[in-house]
N, C-alpha and C. Protein backbone atom coordinates (compact mmCIF):
# COMPACT_ATOMS: atom_id res chain seq x y z
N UNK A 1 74.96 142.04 44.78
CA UNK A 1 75.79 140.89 45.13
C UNK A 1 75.91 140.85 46.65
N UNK A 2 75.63 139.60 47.23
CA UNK A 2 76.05 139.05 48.42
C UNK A 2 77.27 139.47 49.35
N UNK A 3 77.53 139.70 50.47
CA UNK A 3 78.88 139.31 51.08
C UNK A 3 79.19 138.09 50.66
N UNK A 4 78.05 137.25 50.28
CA UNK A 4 79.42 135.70 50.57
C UNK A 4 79.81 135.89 49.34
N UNK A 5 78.87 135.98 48.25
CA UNK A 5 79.12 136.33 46.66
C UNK A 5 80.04 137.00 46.54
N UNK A 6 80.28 137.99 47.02
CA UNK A 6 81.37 139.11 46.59
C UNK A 6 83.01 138.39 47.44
N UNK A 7 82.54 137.99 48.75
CA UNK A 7 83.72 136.54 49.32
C UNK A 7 84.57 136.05 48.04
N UNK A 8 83.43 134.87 48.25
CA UNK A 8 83.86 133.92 46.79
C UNK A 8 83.98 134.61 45.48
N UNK A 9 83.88 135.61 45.44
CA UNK A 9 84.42 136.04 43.61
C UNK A 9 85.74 136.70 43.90
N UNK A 10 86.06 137.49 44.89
CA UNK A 10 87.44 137.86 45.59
C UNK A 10 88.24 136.55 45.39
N UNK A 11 87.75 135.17 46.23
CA UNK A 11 89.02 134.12 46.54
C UNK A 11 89.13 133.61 45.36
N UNK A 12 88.12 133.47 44.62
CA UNK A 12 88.07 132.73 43.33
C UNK A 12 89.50 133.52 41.87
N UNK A 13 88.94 134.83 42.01
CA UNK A 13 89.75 136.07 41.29
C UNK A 13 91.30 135.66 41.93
N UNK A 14 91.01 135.55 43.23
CA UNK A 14 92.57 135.36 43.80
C UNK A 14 93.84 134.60 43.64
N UNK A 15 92.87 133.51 43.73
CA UNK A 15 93.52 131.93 42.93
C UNK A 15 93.45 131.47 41.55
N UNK A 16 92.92 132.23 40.66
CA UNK A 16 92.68 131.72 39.66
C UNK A 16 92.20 130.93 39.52
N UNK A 17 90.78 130.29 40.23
CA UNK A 17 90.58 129.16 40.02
C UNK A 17 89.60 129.02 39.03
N UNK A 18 89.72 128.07 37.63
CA UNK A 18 88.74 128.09 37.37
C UNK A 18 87.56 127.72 37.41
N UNK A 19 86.15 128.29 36.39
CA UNK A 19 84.48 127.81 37.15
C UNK A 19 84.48 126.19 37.06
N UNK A 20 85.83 125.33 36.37
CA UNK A 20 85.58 123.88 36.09
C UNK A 20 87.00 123.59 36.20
N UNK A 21 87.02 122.61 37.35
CA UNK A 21 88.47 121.27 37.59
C UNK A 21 87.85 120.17 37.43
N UNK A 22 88.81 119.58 37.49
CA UNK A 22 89.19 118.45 37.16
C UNK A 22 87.69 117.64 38.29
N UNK A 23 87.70 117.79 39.08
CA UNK A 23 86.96 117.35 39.94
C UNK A 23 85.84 118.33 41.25
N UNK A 24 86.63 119.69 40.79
CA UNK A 24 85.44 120.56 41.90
C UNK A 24 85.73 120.99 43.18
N UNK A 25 86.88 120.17 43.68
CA UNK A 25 87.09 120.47 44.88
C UNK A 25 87.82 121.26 45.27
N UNK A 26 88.53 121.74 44.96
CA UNK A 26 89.49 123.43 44.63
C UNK A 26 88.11 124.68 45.14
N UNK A 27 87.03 124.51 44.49
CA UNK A 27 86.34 125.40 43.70
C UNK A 27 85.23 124.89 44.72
N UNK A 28 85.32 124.12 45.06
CA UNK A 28 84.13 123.68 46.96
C UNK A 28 85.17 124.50 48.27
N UNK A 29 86.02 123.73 48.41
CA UNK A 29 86.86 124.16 49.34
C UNK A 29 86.99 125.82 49.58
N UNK A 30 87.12 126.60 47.99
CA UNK A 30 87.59 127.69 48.71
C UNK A 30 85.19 128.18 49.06
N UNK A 31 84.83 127.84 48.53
CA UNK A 31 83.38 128.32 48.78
C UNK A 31 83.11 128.18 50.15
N UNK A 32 83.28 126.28 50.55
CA UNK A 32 83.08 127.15 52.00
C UNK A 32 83.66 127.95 52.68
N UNK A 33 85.05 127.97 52.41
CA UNK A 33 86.19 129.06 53.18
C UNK A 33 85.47 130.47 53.13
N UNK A 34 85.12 130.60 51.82
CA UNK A 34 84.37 131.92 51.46
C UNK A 34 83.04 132.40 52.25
N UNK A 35 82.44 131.49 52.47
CA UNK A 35 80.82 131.58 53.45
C UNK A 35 81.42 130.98 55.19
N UNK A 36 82.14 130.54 55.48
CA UNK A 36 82.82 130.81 56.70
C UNK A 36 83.49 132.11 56.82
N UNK A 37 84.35 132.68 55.91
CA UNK A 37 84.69 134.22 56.42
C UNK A 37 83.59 135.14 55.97
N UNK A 38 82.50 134.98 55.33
CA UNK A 38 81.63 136.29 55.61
C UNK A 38 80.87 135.69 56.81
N UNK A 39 80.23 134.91 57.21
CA UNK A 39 79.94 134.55 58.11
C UNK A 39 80.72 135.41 59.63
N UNK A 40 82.01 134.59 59.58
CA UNK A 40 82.42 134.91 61.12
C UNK A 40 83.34 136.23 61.16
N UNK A 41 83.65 136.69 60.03
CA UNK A 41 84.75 137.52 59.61
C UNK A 41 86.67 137.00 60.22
N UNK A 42 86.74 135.66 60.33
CA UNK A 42 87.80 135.39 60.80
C UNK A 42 88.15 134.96 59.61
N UNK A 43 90.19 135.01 59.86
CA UNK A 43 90.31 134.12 58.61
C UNK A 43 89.28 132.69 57.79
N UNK A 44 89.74 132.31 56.73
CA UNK A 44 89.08 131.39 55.78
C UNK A 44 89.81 129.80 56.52
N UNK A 45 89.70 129.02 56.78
CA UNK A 45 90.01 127.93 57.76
C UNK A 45 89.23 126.64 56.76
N UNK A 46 90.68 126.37 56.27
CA UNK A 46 90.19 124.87 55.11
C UNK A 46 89.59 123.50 55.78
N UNK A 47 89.13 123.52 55.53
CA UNK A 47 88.12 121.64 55.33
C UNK A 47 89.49 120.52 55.59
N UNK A 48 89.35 119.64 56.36
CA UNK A 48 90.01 118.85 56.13
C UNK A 48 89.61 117.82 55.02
N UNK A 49 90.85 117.62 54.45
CA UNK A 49 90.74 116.56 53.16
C UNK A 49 91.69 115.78 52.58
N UNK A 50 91.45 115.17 51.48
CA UNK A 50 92.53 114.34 51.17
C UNK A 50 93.15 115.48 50.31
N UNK A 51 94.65 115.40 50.02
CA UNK A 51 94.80 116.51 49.42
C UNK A 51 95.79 115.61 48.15
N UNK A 52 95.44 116.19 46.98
CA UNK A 52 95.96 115.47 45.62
C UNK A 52 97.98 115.89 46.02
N UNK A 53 98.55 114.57 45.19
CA UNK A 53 99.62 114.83 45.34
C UNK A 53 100.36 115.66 43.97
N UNK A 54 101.05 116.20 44.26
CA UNK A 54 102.02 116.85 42.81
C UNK A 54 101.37 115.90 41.87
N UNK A 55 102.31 114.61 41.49
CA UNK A 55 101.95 114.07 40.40
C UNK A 55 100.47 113.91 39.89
N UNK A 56 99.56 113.63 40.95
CA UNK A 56 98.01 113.64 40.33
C UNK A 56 97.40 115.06 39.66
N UNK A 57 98.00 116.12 40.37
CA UNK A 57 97.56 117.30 40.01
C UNK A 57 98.06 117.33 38.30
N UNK A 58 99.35 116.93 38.54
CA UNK A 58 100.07 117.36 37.14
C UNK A 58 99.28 116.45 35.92
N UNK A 59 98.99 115.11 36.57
CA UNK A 59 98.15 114.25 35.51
C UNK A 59 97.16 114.99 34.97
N UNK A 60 96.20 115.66 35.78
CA UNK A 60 94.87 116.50 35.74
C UNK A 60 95.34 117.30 34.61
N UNK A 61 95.99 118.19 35.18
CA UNK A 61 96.53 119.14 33.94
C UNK A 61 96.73 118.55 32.30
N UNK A 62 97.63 117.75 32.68
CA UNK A 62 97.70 117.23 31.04
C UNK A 62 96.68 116.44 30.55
N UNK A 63 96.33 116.04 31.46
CA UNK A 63 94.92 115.58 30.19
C UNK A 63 93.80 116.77 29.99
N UNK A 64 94.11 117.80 30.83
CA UNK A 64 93.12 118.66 30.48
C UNK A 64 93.66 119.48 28.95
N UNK A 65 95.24 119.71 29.43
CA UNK A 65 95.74 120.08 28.17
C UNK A 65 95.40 119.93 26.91
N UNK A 66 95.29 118.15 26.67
CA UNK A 66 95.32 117.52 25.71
C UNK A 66 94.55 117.47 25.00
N UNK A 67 92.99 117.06 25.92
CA UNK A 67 91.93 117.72 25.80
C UNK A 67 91.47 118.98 24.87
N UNK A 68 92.25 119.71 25.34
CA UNK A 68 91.97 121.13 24.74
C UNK A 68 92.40 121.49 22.93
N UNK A 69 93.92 120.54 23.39
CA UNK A 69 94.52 121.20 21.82
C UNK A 69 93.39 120.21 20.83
N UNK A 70 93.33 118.64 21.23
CA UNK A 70 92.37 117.68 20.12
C UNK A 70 91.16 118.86 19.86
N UNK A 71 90.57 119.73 20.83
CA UNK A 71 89.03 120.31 20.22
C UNK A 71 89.53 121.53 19.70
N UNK A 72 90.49 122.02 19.63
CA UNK A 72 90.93 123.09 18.50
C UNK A 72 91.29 122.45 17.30
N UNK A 73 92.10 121.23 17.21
CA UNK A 73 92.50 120.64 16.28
C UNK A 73 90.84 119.78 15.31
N UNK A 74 90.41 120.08 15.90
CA UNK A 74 89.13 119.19 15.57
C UNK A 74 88.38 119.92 14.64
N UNK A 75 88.48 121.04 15.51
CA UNK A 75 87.46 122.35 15.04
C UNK A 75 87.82 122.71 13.73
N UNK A 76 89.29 122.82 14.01
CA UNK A 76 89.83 123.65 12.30
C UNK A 76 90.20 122.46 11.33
N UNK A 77 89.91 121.05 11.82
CA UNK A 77 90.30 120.69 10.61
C UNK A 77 91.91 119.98 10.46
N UNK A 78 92.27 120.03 11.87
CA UNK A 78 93.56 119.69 11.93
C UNK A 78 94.50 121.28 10.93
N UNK A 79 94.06 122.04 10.95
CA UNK A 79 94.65 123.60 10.44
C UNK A 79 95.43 123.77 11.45
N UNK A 80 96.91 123.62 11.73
CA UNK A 80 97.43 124.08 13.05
C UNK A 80 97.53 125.56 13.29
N UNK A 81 97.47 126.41 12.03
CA UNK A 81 97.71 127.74 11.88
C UNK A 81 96.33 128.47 13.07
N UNK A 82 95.30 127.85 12.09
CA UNK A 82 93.91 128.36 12.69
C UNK A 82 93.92 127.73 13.62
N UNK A 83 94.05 126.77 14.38
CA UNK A 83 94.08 126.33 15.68
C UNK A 83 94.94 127.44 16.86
N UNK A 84 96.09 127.43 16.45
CA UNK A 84 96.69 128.42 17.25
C UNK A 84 96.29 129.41 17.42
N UNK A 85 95.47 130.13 16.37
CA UNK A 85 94.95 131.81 16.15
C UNK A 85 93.87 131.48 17.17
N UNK A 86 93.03 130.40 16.93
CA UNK A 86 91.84 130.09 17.91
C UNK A 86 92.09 130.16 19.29
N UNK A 87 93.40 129.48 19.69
CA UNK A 87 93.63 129.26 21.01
C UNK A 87 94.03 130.30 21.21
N UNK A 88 94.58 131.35 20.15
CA UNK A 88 95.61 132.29 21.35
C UNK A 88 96.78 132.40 21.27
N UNK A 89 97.59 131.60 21.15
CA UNK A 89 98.50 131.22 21.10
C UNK A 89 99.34 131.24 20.22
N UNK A 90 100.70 131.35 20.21
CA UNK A 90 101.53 131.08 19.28
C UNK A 90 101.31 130.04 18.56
N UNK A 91 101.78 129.94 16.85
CA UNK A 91 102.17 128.68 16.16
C UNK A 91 102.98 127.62 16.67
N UNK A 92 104.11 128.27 17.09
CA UNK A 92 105.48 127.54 17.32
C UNK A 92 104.67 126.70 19.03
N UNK A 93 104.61 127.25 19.74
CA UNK A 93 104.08 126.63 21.09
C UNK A 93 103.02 125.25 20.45
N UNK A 94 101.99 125.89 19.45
CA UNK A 94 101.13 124.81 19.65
C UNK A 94 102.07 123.72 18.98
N UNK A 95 102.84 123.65 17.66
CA UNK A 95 103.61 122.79 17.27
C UNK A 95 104.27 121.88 18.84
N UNK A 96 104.81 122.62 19.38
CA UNK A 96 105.51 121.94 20.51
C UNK A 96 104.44 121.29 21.52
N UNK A 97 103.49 121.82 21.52
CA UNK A 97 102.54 121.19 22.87
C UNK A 97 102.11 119.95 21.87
N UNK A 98 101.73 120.08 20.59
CA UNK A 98 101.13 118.68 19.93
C UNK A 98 101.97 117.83 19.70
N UNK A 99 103.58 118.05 19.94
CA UNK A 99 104.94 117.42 20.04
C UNK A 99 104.82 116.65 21.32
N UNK A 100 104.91 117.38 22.33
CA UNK A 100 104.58 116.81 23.77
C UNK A 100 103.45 115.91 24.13
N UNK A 101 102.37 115.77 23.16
CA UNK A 101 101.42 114.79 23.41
C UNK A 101 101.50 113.64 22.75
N UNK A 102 102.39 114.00 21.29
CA UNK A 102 102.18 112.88 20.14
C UNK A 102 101.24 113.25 19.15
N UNK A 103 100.72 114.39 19.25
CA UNK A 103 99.36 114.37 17.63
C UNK A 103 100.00 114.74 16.95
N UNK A 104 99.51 114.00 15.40
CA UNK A 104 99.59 114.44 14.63
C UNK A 104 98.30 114.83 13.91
N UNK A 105 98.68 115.79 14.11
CA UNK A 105 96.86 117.20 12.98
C UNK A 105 96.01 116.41 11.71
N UNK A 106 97.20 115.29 10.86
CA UNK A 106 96.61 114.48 10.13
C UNK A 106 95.47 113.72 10.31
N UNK A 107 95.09 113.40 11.60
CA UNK A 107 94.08 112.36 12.19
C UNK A 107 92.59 113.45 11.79
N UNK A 108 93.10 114.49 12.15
CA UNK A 108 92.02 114.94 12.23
C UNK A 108 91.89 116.31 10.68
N UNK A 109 91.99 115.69 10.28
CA UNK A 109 91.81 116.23 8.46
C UNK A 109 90.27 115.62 7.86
């Protein structure tokens, strides 16, 4: 593995970011930061950009959310039991997150 490789898997590990957003730029930004500090060895010095506000970020999220529970719910059959076991997750949570979106598991029977 690379200095910059081993860079970017450090900042990446750091932030949690994951290998896929919403749009990439989380996951650009810290890369070049990452190949600018193996490069110069100075701090990581961000890109100027537009930067998402709270609410857009939070949009991102929930539809990624939502996203997620429909392809567990999909998978099992609308089974919320096996959906939860799939995800991970508690029963009671996924009940509440498919509360918070509006599904009902029936659609997908």
């Amino acid at each position: 593995m690379s200095g910059v490789d081993f860079a970017l898997a450090e900042l990446l590990n750091a932030g949690n970011i994951a290998e896929t957003s919403c749009d990439g730029t989380a996951k650009d930004m810290l890369k070049e930061a990452a190949l600018n500090y193996a490069r110069s060895r100075n701090p990581p010095k961000w890109p100027d950009t537009d930067w998402r506000t709270y609410a857009e970020l939070q949009s991102c999220w929930r539809e990624e959310e939502f996203q997620w529970l429909v392809a567990h719910l999909r998978f099992t059959q609308g089974n919320v039991s096996a959906a939860a076991k799939r995800a991970e997750i508690d029963r009671r949570l996924m009940y509440r997150l498919m509360q918070r979106y509006d599904i009902d598991p029936e659609i997908y029977r």
